[in-house]
Protein backbone atom coordinates (compact mmCIF):
# COMPACT_ATOMS: atom_id res chain seq x y z
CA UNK A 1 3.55 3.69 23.41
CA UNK A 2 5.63 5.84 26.75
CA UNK A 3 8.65 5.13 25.01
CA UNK A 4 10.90 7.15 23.41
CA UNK A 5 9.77 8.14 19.71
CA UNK A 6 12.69 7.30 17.75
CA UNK A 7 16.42 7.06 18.38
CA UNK A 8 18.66 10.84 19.30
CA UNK A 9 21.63 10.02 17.24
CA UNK A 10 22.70 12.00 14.40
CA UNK A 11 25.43 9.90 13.16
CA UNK A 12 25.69 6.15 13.32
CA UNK A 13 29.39 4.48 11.56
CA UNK A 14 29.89 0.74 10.38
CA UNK A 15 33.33 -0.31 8.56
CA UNK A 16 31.66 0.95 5.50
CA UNK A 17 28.43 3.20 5.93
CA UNK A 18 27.59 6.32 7.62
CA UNK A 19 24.39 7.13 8.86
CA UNK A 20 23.70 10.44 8.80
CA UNK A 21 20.32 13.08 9.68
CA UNK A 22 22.40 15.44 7.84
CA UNK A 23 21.90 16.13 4.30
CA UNK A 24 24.02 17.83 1.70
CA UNK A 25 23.37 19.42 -1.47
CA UNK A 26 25.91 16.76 -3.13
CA UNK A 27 23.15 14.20 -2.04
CA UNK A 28 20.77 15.59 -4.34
CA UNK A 29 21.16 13.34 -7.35
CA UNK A 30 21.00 10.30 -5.09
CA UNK A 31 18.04 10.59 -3.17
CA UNK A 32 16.06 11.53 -6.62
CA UNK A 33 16.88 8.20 -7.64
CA UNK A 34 16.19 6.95 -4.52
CA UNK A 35 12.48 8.18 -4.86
CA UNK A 36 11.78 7.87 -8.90
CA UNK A 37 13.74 4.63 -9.69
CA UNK A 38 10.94 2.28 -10.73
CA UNK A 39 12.88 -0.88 -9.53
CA UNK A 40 13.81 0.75 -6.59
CA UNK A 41 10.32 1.58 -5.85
CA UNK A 42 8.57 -1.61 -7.39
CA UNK A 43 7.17 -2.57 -4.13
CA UNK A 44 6.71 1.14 -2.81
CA UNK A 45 3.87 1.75 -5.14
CA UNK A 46 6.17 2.61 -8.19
CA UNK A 47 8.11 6.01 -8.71
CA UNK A 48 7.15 9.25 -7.39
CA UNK A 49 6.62 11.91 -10.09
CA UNK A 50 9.90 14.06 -10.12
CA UNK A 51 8.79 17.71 -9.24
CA UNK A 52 7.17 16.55 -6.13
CA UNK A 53 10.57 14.78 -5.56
CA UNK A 54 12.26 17.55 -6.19
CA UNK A 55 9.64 19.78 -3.60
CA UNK A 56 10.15 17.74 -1.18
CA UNK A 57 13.75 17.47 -1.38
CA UNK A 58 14.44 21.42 -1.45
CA UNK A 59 12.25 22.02 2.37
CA UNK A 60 14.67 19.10 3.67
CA UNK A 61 17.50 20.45 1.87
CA UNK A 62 16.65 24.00 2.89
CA UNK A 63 16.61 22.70 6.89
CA UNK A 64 20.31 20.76 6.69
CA UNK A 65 18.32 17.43 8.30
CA UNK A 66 16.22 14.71 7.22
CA UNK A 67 12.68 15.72 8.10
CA UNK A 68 11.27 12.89 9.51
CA UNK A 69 12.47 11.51 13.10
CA UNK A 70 14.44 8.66 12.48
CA UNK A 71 15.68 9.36 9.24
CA UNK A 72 19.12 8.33 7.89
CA UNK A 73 20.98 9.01 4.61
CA UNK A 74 23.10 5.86 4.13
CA UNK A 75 26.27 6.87 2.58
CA UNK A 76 29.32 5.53 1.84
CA UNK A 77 32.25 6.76 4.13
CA UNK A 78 35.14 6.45 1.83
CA UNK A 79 33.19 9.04 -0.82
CA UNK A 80 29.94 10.43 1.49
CA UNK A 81 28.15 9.53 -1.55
CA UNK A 82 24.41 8.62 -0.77
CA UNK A 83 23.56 4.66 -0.96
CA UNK A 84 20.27 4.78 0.33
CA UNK A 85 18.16 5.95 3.13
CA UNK A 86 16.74 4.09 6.21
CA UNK A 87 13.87 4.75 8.62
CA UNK A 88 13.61 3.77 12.48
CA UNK A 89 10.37 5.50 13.60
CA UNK A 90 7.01 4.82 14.87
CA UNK A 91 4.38 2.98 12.62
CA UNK A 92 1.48 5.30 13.11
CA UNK A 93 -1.43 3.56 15.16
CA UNK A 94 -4.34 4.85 12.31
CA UNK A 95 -2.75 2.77 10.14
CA UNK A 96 -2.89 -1.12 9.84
CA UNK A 97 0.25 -3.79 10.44
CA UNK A 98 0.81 -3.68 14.62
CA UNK A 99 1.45 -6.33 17.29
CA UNK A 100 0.66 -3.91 20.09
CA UNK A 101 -3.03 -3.40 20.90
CA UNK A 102 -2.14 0.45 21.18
CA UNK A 103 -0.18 0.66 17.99
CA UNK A 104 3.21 3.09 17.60
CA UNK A 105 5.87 0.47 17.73
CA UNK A 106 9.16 1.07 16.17
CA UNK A 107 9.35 0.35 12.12
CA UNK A 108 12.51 -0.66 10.45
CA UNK A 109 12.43 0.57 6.20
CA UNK A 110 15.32 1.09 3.96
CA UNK A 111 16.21 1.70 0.32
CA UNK A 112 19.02 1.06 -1.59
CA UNK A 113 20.22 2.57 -5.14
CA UNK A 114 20.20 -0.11 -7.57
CA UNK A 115 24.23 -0.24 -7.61
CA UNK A 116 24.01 -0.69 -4.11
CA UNK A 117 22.08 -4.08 -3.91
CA UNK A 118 23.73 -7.10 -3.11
CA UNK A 119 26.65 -6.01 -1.35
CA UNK A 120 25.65 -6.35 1.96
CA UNK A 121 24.62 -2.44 2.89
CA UNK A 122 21.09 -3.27 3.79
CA UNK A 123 21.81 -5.57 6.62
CA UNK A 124 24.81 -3.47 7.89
CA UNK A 125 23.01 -0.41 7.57
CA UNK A 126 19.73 -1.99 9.22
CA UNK A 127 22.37 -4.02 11.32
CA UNK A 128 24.01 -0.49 13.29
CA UNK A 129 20.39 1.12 13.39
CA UNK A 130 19.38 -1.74 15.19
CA UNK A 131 21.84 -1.76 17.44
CA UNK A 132 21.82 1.63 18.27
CA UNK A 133 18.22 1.92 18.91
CA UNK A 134 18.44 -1.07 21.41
CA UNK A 135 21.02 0.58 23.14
CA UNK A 136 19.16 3.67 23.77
CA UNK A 137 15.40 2.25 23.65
CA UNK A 138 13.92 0.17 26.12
CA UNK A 139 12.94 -3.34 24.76
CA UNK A 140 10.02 -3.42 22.59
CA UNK A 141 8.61 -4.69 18.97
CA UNK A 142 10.08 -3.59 16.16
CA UNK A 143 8.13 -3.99 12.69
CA UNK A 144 9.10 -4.60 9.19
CA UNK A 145 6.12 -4.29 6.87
CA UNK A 146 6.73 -5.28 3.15
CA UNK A 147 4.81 -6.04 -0.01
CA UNK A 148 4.53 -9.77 0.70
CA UNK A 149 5.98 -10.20 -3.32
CA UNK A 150 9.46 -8.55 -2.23
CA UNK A 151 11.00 -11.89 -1.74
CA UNK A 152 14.53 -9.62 -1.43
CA UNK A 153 13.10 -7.83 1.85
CA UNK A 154 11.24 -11.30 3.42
CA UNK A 155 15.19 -12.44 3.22
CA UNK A 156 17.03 -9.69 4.77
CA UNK A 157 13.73 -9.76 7.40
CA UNK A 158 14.74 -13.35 8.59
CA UNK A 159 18.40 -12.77 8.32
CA UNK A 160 17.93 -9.99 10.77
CA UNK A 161 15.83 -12.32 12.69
CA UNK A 162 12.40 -11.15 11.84
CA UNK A 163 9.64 -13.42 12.04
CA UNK A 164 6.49 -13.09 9.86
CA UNK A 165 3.12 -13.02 11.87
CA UNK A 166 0.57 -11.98 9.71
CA UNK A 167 -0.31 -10.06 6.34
CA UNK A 168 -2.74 -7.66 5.58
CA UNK A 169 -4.01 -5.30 2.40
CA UNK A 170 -2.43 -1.53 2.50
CA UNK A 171 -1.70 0.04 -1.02
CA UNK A 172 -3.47 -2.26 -3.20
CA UNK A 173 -1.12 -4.93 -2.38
CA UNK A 174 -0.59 -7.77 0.31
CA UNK A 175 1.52 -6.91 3.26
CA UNK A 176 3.75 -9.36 5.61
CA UNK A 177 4.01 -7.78 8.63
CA UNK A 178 7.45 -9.06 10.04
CA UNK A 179 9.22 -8.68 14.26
CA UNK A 180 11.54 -8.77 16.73
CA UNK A 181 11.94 -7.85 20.10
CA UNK A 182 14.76 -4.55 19.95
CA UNK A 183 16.49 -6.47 22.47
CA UNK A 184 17.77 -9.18 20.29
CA UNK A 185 19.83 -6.12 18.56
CA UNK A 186 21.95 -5.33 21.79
CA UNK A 187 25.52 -5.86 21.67
């Protein structure tokens, strides 16, 4: 796709989040259990072992920004402390799940610490991500892909006016592949 890879923002506020490329040593702890929570991860393919967790996390840490294009810490903005992390960037076009013959299209993923679910963060966070992308981007698809067993993320799909169109194996498990036009997300 021509378009612009991912959105340019580094910050992006809601009443109660913060969406930040920046990360801080005191978000450490957070994005560990982010990555080797085994509920957190049930439909990621389960927890990742902690020293590459740990690897990983000290070359981001080491370069003050998420590493990937697109990449927010979620935090809280009363205490900065990390709530999750969410993704806006482009679904590769090697791998399967598109709705563009030429692959690339934009790809909505979050996670949430466990004391974080059910209060509403993932569709405020996803919510201002959104939004900010479609005020930027020009209008185009925008994916969710999700083990189709994570009835928690089919919800939050629809609610943010996803629709399903088709599944397909990736990880040893059945994938919905779930979208929207990014213009539906302009204010």
């Amino acid at each position: 796709m021509s378009q612009s890879p991912t959105l340019s923002v580094k910050e992006i506020r809601t009443d109660r989040l913060l969406l930040r490329r920046a990360v801080y040593a005191s978000d450490r702890d957070g994005l560990i259990e982010l990555s080797t929570d085994p509920e957190v991860q049930a439909h990621l393919g389960g927890p990742r072992p902690l020293d590459e967790v740990e690897r990983h996390l000290g070359t981001v840490m080491a370069a003050g920004e998420t590493s990937t294009p697109g990449s927010f810490i979620v935090a809280d903005t009363t205490t900065d402390q990390v709530v999750g992390s969410l993704m806006l960037s482009r679904r590769p076009a090697d791998r399967a799940g598109h709705v563009t013959e030429e692959g690339g299209e934009l790809e909505l993923g979050y996670l949430l610490r466990r004391h974080a679910w059910g209060a509403g963060y993932a569709f405020e966070a996803t919510t201002a991500a959104l939004r900010a992308a479609a005020a930027e981007l020009p209008d185009q698809p925008v994916l969710i892909v999700t083990q189709s067993t994570n009835a928690r993320s089919l919800r939050l799909a629809a609610r943010l006016g996803f629709r399903p169109v088709s599944t397909f194996h990736e990880y040893d498990a059945e994938q919905t592949l779930c979208t929207a036009p990014l213009a539906a997300f302009r204010a």
